[in-house]
Protein backbone atom coordinates (compact mmCIF):
# COMPACT_ATOMS: atom_id res chain seq x y z
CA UNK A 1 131.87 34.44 30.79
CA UNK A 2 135.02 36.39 31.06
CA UNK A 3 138.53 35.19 28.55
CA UNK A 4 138.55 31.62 27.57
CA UNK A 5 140.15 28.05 29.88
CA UNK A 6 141.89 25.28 28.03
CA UNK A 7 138.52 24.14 27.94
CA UNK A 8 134.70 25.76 27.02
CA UNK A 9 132.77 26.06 30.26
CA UNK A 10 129.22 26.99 31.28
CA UNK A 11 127.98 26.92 34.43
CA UNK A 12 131.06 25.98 36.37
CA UNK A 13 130.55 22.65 33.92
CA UNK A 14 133.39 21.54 31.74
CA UNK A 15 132.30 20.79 27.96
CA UNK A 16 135.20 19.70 26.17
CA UNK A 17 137.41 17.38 27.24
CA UNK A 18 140.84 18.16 27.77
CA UNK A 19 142.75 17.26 24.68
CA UNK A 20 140.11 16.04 22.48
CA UNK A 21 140.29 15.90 18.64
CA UNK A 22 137.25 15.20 16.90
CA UNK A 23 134.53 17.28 14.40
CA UNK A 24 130.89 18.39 15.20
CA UNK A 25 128.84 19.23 12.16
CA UNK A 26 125.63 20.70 12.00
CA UNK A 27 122.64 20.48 9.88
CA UNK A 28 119.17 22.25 10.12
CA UNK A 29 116.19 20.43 9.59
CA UNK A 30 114.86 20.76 6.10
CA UNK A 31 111.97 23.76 5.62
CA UNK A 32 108.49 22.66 7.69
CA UNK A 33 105.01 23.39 6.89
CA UNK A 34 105.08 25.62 9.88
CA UNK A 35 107.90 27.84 8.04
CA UNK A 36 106.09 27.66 4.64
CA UNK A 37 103.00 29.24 6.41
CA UNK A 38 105.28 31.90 8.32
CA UNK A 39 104.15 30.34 11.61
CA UNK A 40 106.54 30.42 14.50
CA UNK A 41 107.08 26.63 15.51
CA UNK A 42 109.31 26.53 18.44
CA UNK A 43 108.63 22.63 19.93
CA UNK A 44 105.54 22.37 17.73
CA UNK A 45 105.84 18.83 16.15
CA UNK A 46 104.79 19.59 12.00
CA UNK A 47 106.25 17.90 9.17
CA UNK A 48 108.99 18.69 7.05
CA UNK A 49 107.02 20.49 4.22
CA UNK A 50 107.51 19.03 0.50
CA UNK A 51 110.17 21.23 -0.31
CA UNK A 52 111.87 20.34 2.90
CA UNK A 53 112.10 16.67 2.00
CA UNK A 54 113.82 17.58 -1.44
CA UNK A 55 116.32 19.63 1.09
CA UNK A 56 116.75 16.93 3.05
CA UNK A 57 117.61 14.48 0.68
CA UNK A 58 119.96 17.13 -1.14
CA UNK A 59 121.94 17.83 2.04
CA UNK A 60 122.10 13.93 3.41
CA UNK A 61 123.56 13.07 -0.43
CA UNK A 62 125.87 16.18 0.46
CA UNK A 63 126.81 14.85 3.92
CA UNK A 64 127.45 11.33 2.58
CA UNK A 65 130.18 12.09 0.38
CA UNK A 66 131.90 15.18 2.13
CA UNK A 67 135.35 14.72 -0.62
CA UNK A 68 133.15 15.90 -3.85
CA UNK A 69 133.84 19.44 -4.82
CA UNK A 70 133.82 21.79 -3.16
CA UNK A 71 135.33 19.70 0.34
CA UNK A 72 133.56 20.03 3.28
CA UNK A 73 135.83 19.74 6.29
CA UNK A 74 134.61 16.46 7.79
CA UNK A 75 137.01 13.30 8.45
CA UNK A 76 136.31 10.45 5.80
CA UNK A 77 135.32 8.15 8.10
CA UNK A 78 131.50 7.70 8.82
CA UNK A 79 130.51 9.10 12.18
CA UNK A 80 130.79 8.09 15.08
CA UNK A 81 126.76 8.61 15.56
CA UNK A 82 123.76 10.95 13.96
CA UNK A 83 122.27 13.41 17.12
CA UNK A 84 119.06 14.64 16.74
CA UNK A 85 115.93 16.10 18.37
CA UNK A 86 113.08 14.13 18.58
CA UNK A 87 110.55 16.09 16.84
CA UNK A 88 109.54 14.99 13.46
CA UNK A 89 111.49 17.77 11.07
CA UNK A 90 115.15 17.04 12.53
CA UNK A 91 114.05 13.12 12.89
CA UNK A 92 112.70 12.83 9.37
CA UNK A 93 115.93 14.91 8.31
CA UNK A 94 118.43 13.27 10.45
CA UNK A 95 116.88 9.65 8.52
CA UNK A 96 117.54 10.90 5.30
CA UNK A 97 121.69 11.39 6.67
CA UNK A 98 121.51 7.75 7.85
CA UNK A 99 119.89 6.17 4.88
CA UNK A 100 122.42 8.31 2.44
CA UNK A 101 125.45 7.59 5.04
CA UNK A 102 124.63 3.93 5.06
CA UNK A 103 123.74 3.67 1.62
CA UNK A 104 127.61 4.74 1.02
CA UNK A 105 129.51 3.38 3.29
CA UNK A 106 127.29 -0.20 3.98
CA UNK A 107 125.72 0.31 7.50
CA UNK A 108 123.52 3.37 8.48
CA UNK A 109 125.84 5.65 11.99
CA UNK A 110 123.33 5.05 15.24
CA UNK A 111 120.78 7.49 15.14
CA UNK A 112 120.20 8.45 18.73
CA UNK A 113 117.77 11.60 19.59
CA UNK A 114 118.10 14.11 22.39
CA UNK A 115 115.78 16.54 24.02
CA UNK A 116 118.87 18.48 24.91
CA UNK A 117 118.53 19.84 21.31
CA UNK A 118 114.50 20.22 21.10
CA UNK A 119 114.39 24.49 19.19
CA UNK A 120 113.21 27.16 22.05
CA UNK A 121 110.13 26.81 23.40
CA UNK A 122 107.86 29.75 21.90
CA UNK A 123 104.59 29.07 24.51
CA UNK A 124 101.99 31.07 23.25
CA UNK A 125 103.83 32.04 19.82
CA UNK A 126 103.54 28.65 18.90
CA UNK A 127 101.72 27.61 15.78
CA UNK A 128 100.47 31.39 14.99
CA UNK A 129 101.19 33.39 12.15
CA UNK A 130 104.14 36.04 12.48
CA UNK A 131 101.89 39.06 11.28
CA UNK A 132 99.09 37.82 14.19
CA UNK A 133 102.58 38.17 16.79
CA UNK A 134 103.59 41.12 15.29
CA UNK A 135 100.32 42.74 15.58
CA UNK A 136 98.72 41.51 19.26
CA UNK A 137 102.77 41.49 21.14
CA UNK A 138 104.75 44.45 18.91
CA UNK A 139 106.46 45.45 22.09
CA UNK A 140 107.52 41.91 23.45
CA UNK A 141 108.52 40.87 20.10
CA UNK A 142 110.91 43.72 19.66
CA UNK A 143 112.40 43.32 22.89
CA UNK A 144 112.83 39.36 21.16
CA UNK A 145 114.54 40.72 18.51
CA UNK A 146 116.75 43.37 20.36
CA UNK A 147 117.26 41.90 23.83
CA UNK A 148 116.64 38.37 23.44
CA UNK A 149 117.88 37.47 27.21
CA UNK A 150 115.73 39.93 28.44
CA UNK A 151 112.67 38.62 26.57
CA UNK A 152 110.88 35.81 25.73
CA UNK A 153 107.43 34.38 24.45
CA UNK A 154 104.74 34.16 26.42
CA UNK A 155 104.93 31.08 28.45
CA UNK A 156 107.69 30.16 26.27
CA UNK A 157 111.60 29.37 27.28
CA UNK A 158 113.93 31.91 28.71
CA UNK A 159 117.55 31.99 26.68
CA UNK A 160 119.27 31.01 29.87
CA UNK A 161 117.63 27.80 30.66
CA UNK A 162 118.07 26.46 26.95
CA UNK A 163 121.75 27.37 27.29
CA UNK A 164 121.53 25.14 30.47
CA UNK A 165 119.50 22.35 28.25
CA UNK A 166 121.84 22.99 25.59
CA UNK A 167 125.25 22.27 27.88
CA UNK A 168 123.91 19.41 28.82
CA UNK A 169 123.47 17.53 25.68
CA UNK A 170 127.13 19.16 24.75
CA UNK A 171 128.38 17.42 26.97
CA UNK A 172 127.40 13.93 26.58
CA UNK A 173 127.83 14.00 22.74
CA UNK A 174 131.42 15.35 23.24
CA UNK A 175 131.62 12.67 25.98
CA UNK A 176 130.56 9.77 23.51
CA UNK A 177 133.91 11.74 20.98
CA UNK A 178 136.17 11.49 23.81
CA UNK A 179 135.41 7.67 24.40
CA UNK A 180 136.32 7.25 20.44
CA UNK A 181 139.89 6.00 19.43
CA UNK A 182 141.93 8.70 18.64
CA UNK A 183 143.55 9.61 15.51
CA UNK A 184 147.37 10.21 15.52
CA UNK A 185 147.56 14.12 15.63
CA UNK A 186 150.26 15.69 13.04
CA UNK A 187 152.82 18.00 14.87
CA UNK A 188 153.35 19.92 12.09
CA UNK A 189 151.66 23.80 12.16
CA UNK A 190 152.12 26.48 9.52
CA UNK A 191 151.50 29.87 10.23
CA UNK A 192 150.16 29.48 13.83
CA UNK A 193 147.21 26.94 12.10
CA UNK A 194 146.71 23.50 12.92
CA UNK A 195 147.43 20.99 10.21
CA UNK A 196 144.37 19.25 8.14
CA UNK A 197 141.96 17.16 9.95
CA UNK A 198 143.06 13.84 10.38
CA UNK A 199 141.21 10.85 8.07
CA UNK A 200 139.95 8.98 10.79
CA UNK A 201 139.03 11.87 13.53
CA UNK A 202 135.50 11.06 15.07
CA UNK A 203 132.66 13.25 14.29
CA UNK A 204 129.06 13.34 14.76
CA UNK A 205 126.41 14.76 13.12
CA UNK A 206 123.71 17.09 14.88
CA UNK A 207 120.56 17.50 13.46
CA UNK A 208 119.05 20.05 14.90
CA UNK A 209 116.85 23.53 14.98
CA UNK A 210 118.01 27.29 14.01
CA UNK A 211 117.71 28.57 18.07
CA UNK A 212 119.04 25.99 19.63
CA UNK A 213 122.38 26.10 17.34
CA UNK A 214 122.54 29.17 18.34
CA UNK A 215 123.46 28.61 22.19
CA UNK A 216 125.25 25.55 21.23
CA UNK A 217 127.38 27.56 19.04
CA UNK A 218 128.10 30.13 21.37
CA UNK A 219 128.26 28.21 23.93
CA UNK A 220 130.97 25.89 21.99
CA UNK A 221 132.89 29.52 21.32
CA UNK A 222 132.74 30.80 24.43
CA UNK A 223 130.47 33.68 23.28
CA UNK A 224 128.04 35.66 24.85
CA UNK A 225 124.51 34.41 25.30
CA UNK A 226 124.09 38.31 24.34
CA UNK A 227 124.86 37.82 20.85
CA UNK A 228 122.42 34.80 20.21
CA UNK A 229 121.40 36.66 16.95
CA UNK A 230 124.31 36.61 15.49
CA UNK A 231 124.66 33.10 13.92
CA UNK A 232 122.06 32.38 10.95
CA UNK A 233 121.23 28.95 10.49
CA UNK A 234 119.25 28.37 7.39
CA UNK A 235 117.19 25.21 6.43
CA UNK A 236 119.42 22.48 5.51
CA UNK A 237 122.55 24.42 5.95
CA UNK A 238 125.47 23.00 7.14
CA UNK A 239 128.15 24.12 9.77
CA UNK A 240 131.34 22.70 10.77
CA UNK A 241 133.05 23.47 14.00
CA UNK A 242 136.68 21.52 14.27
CA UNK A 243 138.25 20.91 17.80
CA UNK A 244 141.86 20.68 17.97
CA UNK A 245 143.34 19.48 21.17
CA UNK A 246 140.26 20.76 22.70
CA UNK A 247 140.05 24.01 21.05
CA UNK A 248 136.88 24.85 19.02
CA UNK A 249 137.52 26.73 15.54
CA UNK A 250 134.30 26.99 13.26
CA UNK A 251 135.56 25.84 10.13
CA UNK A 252 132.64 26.31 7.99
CA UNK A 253 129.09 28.13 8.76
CA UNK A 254 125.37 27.60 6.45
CA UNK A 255 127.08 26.08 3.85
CA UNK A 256 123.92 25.64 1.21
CA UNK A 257 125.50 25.34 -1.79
CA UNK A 258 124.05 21.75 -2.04
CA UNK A 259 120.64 23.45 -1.84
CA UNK A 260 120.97 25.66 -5.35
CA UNK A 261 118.76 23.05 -7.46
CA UNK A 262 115.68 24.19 -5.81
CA UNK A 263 116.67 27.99 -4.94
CA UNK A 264 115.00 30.80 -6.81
CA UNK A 265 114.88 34.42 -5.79
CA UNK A 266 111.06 34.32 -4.12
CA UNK A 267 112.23 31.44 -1.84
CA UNK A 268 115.56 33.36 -1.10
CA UNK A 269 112.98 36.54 -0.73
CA UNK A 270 110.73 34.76 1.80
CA UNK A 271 113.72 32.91 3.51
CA UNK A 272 115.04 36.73 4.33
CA UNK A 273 111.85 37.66 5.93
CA UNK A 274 110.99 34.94 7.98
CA UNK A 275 114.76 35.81 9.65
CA UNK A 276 113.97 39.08 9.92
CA UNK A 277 110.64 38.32 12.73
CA UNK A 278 112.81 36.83 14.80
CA UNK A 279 110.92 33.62 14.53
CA UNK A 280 111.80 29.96 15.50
């Protein structure tokens, strides 16, 4: 896509509303036992692994009270609804949001999940272990790595048609934010920056998978498909991406500071490598 419009666009498709104030915040699923074995797991349905229900819980107390120190940028209001992909990781992690949400402010957001946001299909790559990739498809795996549009899995999905996917589900979750009452927006601006976030701007939550927030960041941005490795999203991290009068501005990216009760420097190790093979 060449320069940016008033609003983000793919595919001749407008994604945010004209005008629209509101906050989309996103959160990984917690680690699965596919990623504790090094598998690649694209749309393979496995559980959140032991240590990914202690992130989950950790990043839904997080999530339910975004004012503690250090602030997240998130309207105190609950919101507006909890997105998620169906498979069991981002479900089981999205529950532990509502439950902690809920538990806070007396009734759980509508949970509502959404194919739109399943992670890239990896086909063949599915459910085996990154050295077996590494060692029967070296070539096609590099290409992965290097040219991702230009290469895929065997059998699995091309970057293109998940950005399609992807726009898709954009649009109807920014659809549901546009239907939401507004907030009275400030006029006030210092130094070319919008003022704070109104109190009672809707936001929802995505729950989602480290590929697929990829293209839905870039897409959101206005970035090249070309650069889909260029946005890390670790397990249980949390991003923040602020529209103002329908402008997108990432406000914060993999926040995991939430997470440091169960780092150590082997998991940090091992969380390095597994981004390294290019696996999803």
């Amino acid at each position: 896509m060449s320069g940016r419009s008033a609003s983000a666009t793919i595919a001749d498709v407008t994604l945010i509303p004209d005008g629209l104030d509101a906050t989309l915040v996103f959160l990984r699923h917690g680690e699965s036992t596919y990623i504790a074995e090094g598998r690649f797991q694209g749309q393979a349905d496995v559980p959140l692994s032991p240590l990914g229900l202690r992130q989950a819980e950790l990043a839904a107390d997080r999530l339910a009270d975004p004012g503690r120190s250090p602030v997240l940028p998130v309207p105190r209001r609950p919101p507006l609804e909890i997105v998620c992909s169906p498979l069991l990781r981002t479900a089981r992690t999205a529950g532990f949001a509502a439950a902690a949400i809920g538990g806070r402010e007396g009734s759980a957001p509508p949970l509502r999940p959404d194919a739109d946001f399943l992670e890239i299909g990896q086909g063949a790559w599915e459910g085996l272990h990154r050295t077996e990739i590494e060692s029967a498809h070296a070539e096609l795996l590099a290409a992965w790595r290097r040219t991702p549009l230009e290469a895929n899995a065997p059998g699995g999905e091309r970057i293109v048609d998940v950005a399609r996917r992807a726009s898709h589900g954009l649009a109807q979750l920014l659809a549901h934010l546009a239907a939401a009452p507004r907030a009275e927006r400030s006029s006030t601006t210092a130094s070319g920056y919008p003022p704070p976030v109104a109190p009672d701007t809707p936001w929802t939550l995505l729950v989602a998978h480290d590929g697929i927030f990829k293209v839905v960041l870039l897409t959101l941005l206005d970035l090249p498909l070309e650069r889909f490795w260029t946005f890390p999203f670790a397990v249980c991290g949390i991003s923040v991406v602020e529209i103002r009068n329908g402008i997108p501005v990432l406000r914060a990216h993999n926040l995991t500071e939430h997470l440091a009760p169960l780092l150590d420097e082997v998991a940090v190790a091992e969380t390095e490598e597994r981004q390294r093979s290019g696996a999803l």
